[in-house]
Protein backbone atom coordinates (compact mmCIF):
# COMPACT_ATOMS: atom_id res chain seq x y z
CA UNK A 1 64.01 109.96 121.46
CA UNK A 2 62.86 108.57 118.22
CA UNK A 3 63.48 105.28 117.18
CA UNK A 4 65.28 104.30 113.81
CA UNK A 5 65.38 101.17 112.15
CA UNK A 6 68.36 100.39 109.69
CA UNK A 7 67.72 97.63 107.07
CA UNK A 8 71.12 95.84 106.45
CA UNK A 9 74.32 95.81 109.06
CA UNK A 10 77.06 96.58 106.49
CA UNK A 11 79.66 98.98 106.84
CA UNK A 12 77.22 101.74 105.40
CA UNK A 13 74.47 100.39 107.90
CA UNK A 14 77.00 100.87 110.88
CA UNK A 15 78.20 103.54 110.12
CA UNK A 16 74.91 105.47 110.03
CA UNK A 17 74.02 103.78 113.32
CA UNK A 18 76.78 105.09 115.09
CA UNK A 19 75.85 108.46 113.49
CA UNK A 20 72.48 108.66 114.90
CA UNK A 21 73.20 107.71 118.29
CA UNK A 22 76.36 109.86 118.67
CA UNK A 23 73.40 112.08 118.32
CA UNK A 24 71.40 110.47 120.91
CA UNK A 25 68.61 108.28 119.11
CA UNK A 26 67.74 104.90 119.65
CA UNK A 27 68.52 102.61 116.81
CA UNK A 28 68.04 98.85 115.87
CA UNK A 29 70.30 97.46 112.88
CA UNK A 30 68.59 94.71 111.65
CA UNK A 31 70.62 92.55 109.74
CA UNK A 32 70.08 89.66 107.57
CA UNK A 33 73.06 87.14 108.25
CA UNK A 34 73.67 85.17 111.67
CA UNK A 35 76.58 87.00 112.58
CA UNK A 36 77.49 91.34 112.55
CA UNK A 37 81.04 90.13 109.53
CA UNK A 38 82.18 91.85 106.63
CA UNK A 39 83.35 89.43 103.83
CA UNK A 40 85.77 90.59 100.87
CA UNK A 41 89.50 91.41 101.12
CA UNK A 42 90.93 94.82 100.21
CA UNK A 43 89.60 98.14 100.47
CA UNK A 44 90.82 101.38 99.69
CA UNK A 45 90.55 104.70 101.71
CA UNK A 46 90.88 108.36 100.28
CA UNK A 47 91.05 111.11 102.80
CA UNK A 48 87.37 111.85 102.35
CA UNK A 49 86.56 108.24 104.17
CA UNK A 50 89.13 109.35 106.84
CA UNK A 51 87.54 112.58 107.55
CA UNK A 52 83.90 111.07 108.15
CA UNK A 53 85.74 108.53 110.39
CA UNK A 54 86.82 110.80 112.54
CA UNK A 55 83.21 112.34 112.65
CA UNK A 56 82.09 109.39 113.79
CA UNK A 57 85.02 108.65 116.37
CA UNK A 58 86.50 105.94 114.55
CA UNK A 59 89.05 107.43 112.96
CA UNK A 60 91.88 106.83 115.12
CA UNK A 61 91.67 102.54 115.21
CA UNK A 62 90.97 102.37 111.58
CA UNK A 63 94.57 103.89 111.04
CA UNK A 64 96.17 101.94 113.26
CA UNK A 65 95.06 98.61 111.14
CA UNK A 66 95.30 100.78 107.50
CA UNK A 67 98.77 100.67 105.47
CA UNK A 68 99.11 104.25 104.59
CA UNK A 69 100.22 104.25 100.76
CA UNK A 70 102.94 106.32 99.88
CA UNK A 71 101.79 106.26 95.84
CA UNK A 72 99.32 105.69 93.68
CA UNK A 73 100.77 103.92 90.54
CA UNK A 74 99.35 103.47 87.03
CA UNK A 75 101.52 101.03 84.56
CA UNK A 76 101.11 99.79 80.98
CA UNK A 77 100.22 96.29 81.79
CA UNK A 78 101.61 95.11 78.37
CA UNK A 79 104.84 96.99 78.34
CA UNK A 80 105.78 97.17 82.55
CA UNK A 81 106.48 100.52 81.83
CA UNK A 82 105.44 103.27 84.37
CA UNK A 83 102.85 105.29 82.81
CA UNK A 84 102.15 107.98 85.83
CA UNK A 85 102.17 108.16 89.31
CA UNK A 86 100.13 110.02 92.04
CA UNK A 87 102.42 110.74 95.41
CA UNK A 88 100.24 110.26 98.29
CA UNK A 89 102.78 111.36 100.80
CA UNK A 90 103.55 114.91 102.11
CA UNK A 91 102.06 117.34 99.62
CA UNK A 92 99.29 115.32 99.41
CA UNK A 93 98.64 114.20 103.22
CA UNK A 94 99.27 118.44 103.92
CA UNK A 95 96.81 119.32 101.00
CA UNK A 96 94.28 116.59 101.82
CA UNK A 97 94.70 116.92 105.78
CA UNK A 98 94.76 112.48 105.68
CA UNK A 99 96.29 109.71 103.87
CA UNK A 100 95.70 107.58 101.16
CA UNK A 101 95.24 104.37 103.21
CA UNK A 102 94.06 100.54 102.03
CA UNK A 103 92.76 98.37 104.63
CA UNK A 104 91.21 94.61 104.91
CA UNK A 105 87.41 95.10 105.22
CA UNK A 106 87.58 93.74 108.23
CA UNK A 107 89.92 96.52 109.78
CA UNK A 108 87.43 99.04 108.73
CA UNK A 109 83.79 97.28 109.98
CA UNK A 110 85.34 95.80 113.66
CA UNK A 111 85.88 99.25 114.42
CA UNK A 112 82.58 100.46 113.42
CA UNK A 113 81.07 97.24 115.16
CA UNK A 114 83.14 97.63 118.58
CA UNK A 115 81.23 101.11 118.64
CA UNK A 116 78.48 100.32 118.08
CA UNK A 117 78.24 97.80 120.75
CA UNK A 118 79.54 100.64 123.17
CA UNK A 119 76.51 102.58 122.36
CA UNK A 120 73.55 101.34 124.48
CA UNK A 121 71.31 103.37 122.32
CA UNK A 122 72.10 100.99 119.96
CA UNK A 123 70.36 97.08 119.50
CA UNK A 124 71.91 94.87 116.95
CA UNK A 125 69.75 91.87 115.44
CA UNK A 126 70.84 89.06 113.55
CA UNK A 127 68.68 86.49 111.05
CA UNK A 128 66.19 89.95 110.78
CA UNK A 129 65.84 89.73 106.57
CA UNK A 130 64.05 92.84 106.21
CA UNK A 131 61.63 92.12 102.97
CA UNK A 132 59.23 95.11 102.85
CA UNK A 133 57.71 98.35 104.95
CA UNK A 134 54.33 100.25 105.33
CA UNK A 135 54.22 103.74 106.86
CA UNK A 136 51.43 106.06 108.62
CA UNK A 137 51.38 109.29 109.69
CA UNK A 138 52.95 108.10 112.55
CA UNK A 139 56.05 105.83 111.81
CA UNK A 140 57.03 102.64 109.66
CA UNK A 141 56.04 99.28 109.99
CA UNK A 142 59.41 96.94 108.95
CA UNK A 143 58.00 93.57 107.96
CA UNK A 144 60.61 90.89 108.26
CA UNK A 145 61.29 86.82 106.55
CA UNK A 146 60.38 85.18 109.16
CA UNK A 147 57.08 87.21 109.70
CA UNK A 148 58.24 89.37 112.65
CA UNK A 149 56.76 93.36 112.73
CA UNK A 150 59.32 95.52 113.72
CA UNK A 151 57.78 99.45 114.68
CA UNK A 152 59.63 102.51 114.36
CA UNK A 153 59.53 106.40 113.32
CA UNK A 154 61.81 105.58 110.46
CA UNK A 155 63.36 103.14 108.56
CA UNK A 156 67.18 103.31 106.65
CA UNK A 157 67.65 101.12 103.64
CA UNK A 158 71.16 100.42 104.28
CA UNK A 159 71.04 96.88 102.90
CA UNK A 160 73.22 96.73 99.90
CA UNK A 161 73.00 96.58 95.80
CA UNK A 162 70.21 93.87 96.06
CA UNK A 163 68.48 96.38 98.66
CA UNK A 164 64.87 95.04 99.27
CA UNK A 165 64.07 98.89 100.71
CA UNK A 166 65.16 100.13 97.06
CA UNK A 167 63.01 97.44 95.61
CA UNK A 168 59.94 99.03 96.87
CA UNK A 169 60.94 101.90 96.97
CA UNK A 170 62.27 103.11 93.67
CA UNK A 171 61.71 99.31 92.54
CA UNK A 172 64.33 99.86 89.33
CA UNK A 173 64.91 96.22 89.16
CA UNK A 174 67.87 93.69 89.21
CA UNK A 175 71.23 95.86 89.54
CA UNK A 176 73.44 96.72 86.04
CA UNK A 177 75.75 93.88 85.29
CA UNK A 178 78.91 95.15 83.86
CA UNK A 179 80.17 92.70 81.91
CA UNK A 180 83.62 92.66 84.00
CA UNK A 181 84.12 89.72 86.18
CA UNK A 182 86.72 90.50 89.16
CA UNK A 183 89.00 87.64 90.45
CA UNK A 184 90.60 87.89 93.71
CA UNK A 185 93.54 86.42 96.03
CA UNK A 186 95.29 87.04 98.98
CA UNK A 187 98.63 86.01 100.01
CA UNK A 188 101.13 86.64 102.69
CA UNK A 189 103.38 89.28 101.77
CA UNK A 190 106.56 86.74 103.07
CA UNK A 191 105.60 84.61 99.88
CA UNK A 192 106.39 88.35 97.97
CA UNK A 193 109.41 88.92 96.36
CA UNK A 194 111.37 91.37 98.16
CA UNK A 195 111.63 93.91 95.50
CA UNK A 196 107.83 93.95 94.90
CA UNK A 197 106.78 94.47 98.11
CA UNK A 198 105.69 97.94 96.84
CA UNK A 199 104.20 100.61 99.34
CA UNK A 200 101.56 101.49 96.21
CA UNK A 201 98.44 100.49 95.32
CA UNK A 202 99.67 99.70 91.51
CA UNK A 203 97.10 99.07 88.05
CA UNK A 204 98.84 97.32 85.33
CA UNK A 205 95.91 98.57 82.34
CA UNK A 206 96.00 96.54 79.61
CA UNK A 207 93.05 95.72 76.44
CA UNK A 208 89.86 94.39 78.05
CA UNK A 209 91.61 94.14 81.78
CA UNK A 210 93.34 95.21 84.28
CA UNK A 211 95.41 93.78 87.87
CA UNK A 212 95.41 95.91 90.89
CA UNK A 213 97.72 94.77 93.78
CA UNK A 214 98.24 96.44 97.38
CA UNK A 215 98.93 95.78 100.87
CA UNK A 216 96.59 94.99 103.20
CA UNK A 217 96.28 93.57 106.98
CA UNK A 218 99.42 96.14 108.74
CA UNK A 219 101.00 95.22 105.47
CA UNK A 220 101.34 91.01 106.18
CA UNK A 221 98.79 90.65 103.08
CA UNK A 222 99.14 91.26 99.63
CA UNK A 223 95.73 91.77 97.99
CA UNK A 224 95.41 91.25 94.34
CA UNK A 225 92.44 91.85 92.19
CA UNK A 226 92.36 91.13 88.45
CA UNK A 227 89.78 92.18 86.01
CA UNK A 228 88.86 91.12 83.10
CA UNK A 229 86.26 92.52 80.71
CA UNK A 230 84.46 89.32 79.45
CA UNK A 231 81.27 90.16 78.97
CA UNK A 232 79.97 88.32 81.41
CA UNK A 233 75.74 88.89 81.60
CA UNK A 234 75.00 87.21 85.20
CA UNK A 235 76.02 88.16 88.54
CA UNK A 236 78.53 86.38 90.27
CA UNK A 237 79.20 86.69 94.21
CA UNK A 238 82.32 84.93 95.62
CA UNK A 239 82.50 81.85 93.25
CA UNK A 240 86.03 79.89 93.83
CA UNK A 241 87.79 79.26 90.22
CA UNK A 242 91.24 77.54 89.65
CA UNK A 243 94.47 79.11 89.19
CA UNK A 244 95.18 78.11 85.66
CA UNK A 245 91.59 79.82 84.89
CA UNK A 246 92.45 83.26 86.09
CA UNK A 247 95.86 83.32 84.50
CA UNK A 248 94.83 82.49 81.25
CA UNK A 249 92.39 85.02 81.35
CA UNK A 250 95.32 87.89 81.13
CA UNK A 251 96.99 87.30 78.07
CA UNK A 252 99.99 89.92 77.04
CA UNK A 253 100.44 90.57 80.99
CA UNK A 254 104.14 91.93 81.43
CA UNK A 255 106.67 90.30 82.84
CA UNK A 256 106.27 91.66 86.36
CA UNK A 257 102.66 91.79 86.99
CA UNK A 258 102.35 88.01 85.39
CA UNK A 259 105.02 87.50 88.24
CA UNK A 260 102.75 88.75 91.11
CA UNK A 261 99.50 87.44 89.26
CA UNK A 262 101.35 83.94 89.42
CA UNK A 263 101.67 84.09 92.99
CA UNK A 264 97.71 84.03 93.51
CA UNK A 265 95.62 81.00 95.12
CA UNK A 266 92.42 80.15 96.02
CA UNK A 267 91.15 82.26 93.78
CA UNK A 268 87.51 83.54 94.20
CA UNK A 269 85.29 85.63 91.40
CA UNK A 270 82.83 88.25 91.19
CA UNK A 271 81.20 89.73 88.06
CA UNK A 272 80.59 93.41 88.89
CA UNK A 273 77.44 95.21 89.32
CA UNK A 274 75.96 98.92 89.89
CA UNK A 275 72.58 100.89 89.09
CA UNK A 276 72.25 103.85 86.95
CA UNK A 277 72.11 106.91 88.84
CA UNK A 278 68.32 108.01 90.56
CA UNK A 279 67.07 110.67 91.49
CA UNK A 280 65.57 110.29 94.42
CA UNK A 281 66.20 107.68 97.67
CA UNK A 282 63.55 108.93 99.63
CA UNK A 283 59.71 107.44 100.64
CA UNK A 284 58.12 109.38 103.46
CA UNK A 285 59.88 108.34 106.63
CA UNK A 286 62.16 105.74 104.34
CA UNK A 287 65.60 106.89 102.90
CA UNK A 288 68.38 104.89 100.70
CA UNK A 289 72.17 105.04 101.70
CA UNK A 290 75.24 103.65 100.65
CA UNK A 291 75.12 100.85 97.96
CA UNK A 292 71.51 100.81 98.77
CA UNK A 293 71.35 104.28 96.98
CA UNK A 294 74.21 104.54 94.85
CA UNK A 295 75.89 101.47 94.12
CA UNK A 296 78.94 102.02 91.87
CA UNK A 297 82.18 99.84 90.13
CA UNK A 298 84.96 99.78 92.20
CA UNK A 299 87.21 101.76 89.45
CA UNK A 300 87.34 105.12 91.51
CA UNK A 301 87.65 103.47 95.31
CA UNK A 302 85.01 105.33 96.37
CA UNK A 303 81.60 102.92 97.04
CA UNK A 304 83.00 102.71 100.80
CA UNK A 305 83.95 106.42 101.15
CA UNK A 306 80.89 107.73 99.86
CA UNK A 307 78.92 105.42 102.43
CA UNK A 308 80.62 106.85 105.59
CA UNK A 309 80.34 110.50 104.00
CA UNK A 310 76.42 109.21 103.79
CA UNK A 311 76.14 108.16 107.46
CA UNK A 312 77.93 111.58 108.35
CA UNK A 313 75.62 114.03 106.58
CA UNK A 314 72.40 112.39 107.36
CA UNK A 315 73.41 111.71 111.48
CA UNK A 316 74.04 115.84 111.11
CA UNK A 317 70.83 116.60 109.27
CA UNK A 318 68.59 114.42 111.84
CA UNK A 319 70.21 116.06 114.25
CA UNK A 320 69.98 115.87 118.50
CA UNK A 321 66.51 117.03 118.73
CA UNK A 322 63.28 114.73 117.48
CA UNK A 323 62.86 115.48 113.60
CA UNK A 324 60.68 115.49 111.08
CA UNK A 325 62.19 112.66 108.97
CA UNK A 326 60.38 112.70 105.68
CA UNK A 327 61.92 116.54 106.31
CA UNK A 328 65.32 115.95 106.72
CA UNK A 329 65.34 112.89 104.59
CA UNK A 330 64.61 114.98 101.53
CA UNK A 331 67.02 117.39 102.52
CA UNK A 332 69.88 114.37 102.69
CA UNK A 333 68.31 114.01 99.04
CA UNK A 334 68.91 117.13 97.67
CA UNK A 335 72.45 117.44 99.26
CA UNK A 336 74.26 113.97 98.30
CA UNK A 337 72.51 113.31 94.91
CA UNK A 338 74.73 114.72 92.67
CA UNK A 339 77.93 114.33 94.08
CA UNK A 340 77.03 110.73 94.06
CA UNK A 341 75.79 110.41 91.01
CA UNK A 342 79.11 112.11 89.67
CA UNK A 343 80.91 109.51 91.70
CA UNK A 344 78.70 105.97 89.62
CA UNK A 345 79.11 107.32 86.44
CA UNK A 346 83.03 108.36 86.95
CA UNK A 347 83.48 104.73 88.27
CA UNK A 348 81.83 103.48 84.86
CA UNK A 349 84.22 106.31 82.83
CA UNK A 350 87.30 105.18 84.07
CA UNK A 351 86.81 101.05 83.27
CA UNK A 352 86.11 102.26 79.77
CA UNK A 353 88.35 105.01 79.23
CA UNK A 354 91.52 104.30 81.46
CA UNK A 355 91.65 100.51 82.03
CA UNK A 356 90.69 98.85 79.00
CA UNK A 357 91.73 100.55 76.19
CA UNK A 358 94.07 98.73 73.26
CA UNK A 359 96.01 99.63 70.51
CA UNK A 360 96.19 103.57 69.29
CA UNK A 361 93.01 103.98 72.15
CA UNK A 362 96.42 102.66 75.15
CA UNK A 363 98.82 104.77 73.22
CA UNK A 364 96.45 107.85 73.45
CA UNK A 365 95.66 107.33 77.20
CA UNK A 366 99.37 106.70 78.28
CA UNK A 367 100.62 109.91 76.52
CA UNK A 368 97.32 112.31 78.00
CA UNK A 369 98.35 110.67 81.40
CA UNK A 370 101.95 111.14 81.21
CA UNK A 371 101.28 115.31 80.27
CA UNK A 372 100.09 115.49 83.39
CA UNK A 373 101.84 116.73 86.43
CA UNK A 374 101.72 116.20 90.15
CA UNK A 375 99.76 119.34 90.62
CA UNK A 376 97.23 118.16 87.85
CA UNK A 377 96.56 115.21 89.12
CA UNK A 378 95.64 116.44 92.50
CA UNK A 379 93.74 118.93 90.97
CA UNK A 380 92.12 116.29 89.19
CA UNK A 381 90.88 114.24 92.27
CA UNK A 382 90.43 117.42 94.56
CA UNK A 383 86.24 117.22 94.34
CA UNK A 384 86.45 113.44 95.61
CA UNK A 385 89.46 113.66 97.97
CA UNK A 386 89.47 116.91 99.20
CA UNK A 387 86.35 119.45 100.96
CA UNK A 388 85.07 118.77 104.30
CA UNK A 389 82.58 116.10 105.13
CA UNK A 390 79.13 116.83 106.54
CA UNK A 391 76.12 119.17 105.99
CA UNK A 392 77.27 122.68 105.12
CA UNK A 393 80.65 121.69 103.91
CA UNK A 394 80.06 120.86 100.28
CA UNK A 395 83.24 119.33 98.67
CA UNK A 396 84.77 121.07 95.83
CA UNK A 397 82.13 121.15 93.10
CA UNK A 398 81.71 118.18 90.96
CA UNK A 399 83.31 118.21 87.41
CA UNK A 400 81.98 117.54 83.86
CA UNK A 401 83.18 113.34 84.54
CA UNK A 402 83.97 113.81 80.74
CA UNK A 403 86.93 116.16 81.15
CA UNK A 404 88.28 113.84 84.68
CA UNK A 405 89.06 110.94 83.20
């Protein structure tokens, strides 16, 4: 069989390794670091990400180690009044066919990792920095840091925002920075008041920020991630900053989120990036997934989601037999460009429009979100949560983002 290369050993890069040799191809992940880790805290998991799981034969251990949420919960961060909530429990588990689930990143990638180490079609490669590629008729030439050649019939950019595959290949530049710098903390839920020890992933919204909060590790962790729209105009990846910092950067917090914002230490920031929407990933034998080819905000949960749907549909389009990749690659394309795309820019719509507003701008969101009911809002994330995963099952059809948010 054909072998692929796969720049980047991610969760997007594992999962489309696992994919492919489900499928019965030979694939080498070559990843940058020293070590196959995932870094971060929190991650959340509509039933969209559950569904490709289970196409890759994951499913099963990553809800074992998920905390399935019973409600999604939206709350005037100024006020600590409840603005609307989203039940995530029968109607929607029978309508959706899987939960709502949040999960350390860590609980998501060891079970993609353990797999892929079962596979012996599969060779995993550490300190391999993939910096650029050449291609021939024949295959693709993967030219690493430390000068190493690595040969193969195609190559998989699966190596992040900062992709060096997307640098040459669409070569759009350094990734968007937002302006919104994200600080996170996790604690151990026994240092939680009782009463907030909420089964929800909550959002207190409030002008220029916002504080998410939900458990995480079998529900022993409490992640919290607070936002804060500050304009900030460089990236930022990981950088510790003191407690007094990130409270004072939440002024007008309510009484009970400043309460579970207090409870936050060691502290670490991020100022978020993404990439305007492209139209196309593909170069030949070389193809862009995940955050490679659509990074996006973290506002609609979806950057991990739409990765695994990504490792699903192209693993089905390649197919058992030996393909023509610049073929099928195009075809991946064609079928996960707009719903995608429609994913970035909603992410973007929703900081703007739902999280951030002030004044008579908060007054009008809270009242348009409190008009709607449960059906509505189910309706209203039916093209993201709802469909079936993979090639010939096209999700409900993407809305005008304008009229979703």
């Amino acid at each position: 069989m054909p072998k692929t290369a796969i720049a980047g050993g991610g969760i997007g890069g594992l999962a489309t390794a696992l994919s492919l040799a489900r499928r019965g191809h030979d694939v080498v992940v070559l990843e940058r670091r020293d070590c196959f880790t995932e870094i971060g805290a929190g991650i959340q998991l509509g039933p969209n990400a559950f569904q490709a799981l289970d196409r890759l034969g994951v499913g099963d251990p990553v809800r074992d180690r998920a905390v399935h949420i019973d409600e999604l919960r939206f709350m005037d961060g100024t006020t600590d009044e409840k603005v609307v909530s989203m039940p995530l429990t029968g109607t929607y588990r029978a309508r959706f066919g899987n939960p709502y689930a949040v999960v350390h990143r860590i609980d998501l990638y060891e079970p993609l990792l353990q797999a892929c180490r079962a596979e012996p079609s599969v060779e995993l490669r550490v300190d391999c920095s993939v910096e650029r590629y050449e291609q021939d008729a024949d295959g693709v030439t993967v030219q690493l840091a430390n000068g190493e050649r690595v040969r193969a019939d195609a190559l998989i950019g699966a190596d992040g925002i900062n992709s060096f595959v997307r640098k040459q290949l669409v070569g759009d530049g350094y990734p968007k920075v937002s302006g919104h710098t994200i600080y996170r903390s996790v604690i151990p839920m026994e240092e939680v008041p009782e009463e907030l020890r909420w089964n929800t992933v909550t959002l207190w919204a409030g002008p220029k920020w916002h504080f998410v909060h939900y458990p995480i590790g079998s529900g022993e962790f409490l992640n919290l991630a607070a936002t804060r729209d500050d304009g900030a105009t460089e990236a930022v990846l990981g950088l510790p900053v003191e407690r007094a910092h990130v409270l004072g950067e939440f002024p007008g917090l309510g009484g009970t989120a400043r309460r579970l914002l207090e409870l936050g230490r060691d502290w670490k920031s991020w100022v978020l990036c993404d990439r305007d929407p492209v139209d196309r990933w593909t170069d030949g034998r070389v193809v862009l997934v995940g955050d490679a080819a659509h990074p996006m905000l973290q506002y609609a949960a979806q950057g991990a989601c739409q990765a695994l749907e990504d490792a699903v549909v192209l693993g089905e389009l390649i197919g058992t037999e030996p393909a023509d990749f610049a073929q099928r690659f195009e075809k991946f394309n064609a079928e996960r460009r707009e719903r995608t795309a429609a994913t970035q820019l909603l992410a973007r719509e929703m900081g703007r429009q739902l999280y951030h507003p002030a004044g008579e701008a908060a007054n009008a969101r809270n009242a348009m979100l409190r008009s709607l009911s449960e059906e509505d809002l189910y309706e209203k994330v039916q093209w993201l949560h709802g469909g079936e995963v993979g090639t010939g099952r096209a999700p409900a059809p993407v809305p005008d983002i304008r009229r979703t948010v």
